[in-house]
Protein backbone atom coordinates (compact mmCIF):
# COMPACT_ATOMS: atom_id res chain seq x y z
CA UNK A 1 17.22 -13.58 84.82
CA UNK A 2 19.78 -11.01 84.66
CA UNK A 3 22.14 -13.26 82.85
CA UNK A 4 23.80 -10.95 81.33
CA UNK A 5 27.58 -11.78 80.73
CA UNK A 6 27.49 -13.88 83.61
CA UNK A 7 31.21 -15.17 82.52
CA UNK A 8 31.31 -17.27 85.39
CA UNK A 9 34.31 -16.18 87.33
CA UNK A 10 33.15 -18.83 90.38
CA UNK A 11 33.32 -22.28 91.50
CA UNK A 12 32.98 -25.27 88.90
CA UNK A 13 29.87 -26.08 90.46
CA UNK A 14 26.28 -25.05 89.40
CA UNK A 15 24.18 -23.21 92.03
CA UNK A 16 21.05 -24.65 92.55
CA UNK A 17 19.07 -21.28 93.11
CA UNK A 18 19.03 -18.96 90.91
CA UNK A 19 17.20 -16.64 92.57
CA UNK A 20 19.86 -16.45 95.79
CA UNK A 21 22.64 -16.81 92.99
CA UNK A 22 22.15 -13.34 90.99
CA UNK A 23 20.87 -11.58 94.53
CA UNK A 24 24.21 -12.56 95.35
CA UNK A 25 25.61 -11.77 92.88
CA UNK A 26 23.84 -8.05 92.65
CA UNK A 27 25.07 -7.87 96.60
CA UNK A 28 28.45 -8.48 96.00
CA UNK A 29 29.37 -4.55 94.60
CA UNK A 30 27.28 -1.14 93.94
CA UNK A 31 27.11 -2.64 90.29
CA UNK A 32 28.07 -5.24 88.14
CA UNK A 33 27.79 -4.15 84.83
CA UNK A 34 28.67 -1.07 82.97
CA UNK A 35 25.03 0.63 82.30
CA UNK A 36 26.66 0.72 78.61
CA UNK A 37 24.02 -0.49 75.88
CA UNK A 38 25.31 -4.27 74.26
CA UNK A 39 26.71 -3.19 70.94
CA UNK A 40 24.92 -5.81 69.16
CA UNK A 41 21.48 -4.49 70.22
CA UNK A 42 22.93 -1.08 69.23
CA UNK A 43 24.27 -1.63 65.99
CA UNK A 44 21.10 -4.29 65.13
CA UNK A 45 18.05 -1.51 66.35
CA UNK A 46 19.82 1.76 65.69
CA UNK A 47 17.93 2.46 62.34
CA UNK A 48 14.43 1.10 63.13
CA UNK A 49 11.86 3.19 64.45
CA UNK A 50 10.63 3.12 67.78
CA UNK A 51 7.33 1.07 69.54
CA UNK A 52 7.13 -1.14 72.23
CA UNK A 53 10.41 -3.16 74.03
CA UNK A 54 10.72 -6.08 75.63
CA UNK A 55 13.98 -6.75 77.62
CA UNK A 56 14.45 -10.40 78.96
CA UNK A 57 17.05 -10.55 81.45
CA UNK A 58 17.34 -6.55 81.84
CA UNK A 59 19.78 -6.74 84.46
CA UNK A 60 21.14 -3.04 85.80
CA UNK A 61 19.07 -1.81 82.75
CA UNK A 62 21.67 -0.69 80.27
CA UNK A 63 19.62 -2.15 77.23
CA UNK A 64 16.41 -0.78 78.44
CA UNK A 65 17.77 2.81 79.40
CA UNK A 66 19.40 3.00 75.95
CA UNK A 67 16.05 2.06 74.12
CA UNK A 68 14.53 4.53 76.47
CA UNK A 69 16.73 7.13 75.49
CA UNK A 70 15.47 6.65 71.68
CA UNK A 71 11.53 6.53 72.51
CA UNK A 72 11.02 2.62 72.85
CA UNK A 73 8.81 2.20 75.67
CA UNK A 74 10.39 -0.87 77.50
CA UNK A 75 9.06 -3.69 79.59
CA UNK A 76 12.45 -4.77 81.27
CA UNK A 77 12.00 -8.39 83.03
CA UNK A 78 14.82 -10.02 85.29
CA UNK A 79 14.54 -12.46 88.44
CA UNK A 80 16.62 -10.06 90.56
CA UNK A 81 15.21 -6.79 92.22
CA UNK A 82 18.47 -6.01 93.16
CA UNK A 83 19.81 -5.17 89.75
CA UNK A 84 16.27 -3.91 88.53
CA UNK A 85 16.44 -1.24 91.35
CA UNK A 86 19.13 0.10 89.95
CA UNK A 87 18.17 0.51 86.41
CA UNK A 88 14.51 1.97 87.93
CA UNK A 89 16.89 4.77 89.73
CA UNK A 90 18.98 5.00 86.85
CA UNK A 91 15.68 5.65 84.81
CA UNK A 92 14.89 8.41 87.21
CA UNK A 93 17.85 10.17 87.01
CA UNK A 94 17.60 10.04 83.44
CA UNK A 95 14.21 11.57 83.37
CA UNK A 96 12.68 7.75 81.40
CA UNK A 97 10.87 6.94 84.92
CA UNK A 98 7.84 6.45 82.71
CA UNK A 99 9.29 4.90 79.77
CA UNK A 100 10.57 1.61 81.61
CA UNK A 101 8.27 -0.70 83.48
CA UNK A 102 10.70 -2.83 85.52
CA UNK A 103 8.74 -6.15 86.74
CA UNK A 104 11.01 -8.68 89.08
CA UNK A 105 10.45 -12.34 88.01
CA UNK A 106 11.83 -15.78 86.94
CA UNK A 107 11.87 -16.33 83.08
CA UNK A 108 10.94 -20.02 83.38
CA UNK A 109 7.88 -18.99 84.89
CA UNK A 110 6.89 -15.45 83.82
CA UNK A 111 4.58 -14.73 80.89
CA UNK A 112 3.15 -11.80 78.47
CA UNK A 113 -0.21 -11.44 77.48
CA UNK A 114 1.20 -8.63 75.57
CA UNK A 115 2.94 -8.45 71.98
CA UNK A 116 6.22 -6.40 71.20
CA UNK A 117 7.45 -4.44 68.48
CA UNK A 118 11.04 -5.74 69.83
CA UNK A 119 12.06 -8.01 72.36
CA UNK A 120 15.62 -8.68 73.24
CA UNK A 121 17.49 -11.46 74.56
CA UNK A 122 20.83 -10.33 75.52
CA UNK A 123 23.49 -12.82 76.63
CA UNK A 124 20.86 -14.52 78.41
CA UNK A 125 23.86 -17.21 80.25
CA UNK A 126 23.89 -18.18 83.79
CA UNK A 127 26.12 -20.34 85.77
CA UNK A 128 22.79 -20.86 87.91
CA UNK A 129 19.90 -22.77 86.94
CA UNK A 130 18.58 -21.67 83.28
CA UNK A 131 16.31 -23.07 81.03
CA UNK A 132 17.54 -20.92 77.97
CA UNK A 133 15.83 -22.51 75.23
CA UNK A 134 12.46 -22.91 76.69
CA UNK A 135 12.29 -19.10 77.49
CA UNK A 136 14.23 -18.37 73.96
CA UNK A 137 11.27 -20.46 72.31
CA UNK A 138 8.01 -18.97 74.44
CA UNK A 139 9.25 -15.44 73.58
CA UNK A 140 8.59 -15.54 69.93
CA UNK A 141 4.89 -14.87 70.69
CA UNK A 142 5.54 -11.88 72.49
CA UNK A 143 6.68 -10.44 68.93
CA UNK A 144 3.76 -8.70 67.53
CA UNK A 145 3.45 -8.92 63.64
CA UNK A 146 6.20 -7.26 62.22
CA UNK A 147 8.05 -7.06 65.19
CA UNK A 148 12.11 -8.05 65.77
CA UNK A 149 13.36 -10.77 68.12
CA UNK A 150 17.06 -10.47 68.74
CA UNK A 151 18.83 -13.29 70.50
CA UNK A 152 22.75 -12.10 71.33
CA UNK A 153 25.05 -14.81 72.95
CA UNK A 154 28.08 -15.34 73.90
CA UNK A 155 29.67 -17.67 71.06
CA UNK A 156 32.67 -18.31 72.81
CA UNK A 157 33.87 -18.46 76.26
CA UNK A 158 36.39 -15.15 77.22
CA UNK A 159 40.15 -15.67 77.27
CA UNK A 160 40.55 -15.08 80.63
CA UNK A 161 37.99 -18.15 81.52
CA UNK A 162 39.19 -21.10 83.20
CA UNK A 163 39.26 -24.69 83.36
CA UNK A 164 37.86 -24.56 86.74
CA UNK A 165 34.75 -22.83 85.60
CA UNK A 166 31.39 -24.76 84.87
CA UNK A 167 31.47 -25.30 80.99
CA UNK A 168 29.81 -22.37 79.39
CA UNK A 169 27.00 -22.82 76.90
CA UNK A 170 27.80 -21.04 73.62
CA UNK A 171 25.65 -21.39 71.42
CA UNK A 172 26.17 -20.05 67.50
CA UNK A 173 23.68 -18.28 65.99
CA UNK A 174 22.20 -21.14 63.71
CA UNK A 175 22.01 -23.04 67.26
CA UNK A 176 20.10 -20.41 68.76
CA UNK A 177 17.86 -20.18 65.29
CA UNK A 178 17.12 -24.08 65.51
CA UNK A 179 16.16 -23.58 69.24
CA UNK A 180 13.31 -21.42 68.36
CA UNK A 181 12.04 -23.62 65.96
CA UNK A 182 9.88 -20.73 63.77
CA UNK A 183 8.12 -21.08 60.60
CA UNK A 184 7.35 -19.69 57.48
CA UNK A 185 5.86 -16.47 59.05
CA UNK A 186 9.78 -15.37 60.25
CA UNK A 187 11.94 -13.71 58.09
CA UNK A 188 15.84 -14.26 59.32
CA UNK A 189 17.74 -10.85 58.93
CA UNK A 190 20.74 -11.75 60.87
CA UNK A 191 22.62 -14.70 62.05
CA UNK A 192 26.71 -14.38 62.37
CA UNK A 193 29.52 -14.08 64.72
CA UNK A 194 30.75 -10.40 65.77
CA UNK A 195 34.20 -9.79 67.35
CA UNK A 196 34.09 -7.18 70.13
CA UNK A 197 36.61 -5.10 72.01
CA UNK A 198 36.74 -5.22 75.71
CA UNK A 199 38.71 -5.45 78.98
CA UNK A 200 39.40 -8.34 80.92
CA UNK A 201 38.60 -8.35 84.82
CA UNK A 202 42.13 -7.32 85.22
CA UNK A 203 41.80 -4.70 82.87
CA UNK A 204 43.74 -6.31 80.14
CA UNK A 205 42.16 -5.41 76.28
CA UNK A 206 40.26 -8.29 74.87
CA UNK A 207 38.43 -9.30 72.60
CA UNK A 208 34.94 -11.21 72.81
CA UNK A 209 32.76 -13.36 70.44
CA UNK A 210 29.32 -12.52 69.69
CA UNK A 211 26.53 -14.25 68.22
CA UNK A 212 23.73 -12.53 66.57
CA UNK A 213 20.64 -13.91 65.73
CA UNK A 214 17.70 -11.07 64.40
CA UNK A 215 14.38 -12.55 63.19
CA UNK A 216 11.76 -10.38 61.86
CA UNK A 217 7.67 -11.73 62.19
CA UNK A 218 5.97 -10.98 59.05
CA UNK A 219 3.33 -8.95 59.08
């Protein structure tokens, strides 16, 4: 879906297609994003060994490069091929052209007959069309047994958003846990709120709110 940070900076109103929305979106400049890992993925998977990834809403690929870069072998899935272009050259600069497979699609609709060691949800927000906790909810059985799913969200909306904007969902991290409605075969490893440094669009330091959610399957 390639809703990452999507802080919506637009209009009040909710576009309708979210396909034409991120392609857009992707159109608008060379790149949107920083190709920097999120720091919540970083500082939740440093320490565990590597297997198979799976990257929901991938985006330019800066989650999936970095997991690259450490020996995951990634599936990276997001509705734009605009952004997942990118992160495919990016991958072959880097020399990981055969550690990412880079698949174009909607998350409402896409599937898995695969399991994953990891799979990642990473501010998975869009001011278009989303239907967050369906997808949130299917992708627990794409964890294999044993396996991590991390959920990261924004939990609330940047300083620098307005009034104008569409209201942004922000869910906490107990939210997000209800959502996926798991049993007794999860283990929950984390679930809090993590400040993080950043820079506004105008290049003013801020400072964000993240919510982390990490659920293990048992094996």
């Amino acid at each position: 879906m390639s809703a990452n940070h999507d802080l919506g900076q637009g209009s009040g109103t909710q576009p309708s297609d979210p396909f034409g929305y991120w392609e857009a979106r992707y159109g608008s400049a060379e790149g949107i994003w920083s190709g920097n890992v999120n720091q919540a993925l970083a500082d939740s998977i440093a320490d565990r060994t590597a297997g198979t990834a799976l990257d929901l809403g991938a985006g330019e690929g800066g989650d999936s490069l970095w997991l690259a870069q450490r020996g995951w072998q990634v599936t990276a899935v997001d509705l734009s091929p605009t952004a997942l272009a990118r992160g495919e050259a990016a991958a072959s600069r880097a020399g990981l052209g055969e550690a990412v497979t880079w698949i174009a699609a909607d998350l409402e609709a896409w599937t898995s007959e695969k399991s994953y060691d990891l799979v990642s949800a990473c501010f998975l927000h869009s001011r278009a069309r989303l239907d967050r906790s369906s997808i949130l909810r299917r992708a627990t059985e794409w964890v294999a047994p044993g396996g991590l799913f991390l959920v990261v969200a924004h939990a609330e909306p940047p300083p620098w958003a307005s009034n104008n904007h569409e209201p942004m969902d922000c869910p906490t991290p107990a939210e997000d846990l209800a959502i996926l409605e798991l049993g007794k075969d999860w283990t929950t490893l984390i679930t809090e709120v993590r400040d993080r440094q950043t820079y506004s669009p105008d290049g003013e330091p801020a400072i964000l709110r993240d919510g982390v959610l990490l659920v293990q399957r048992k094996e």
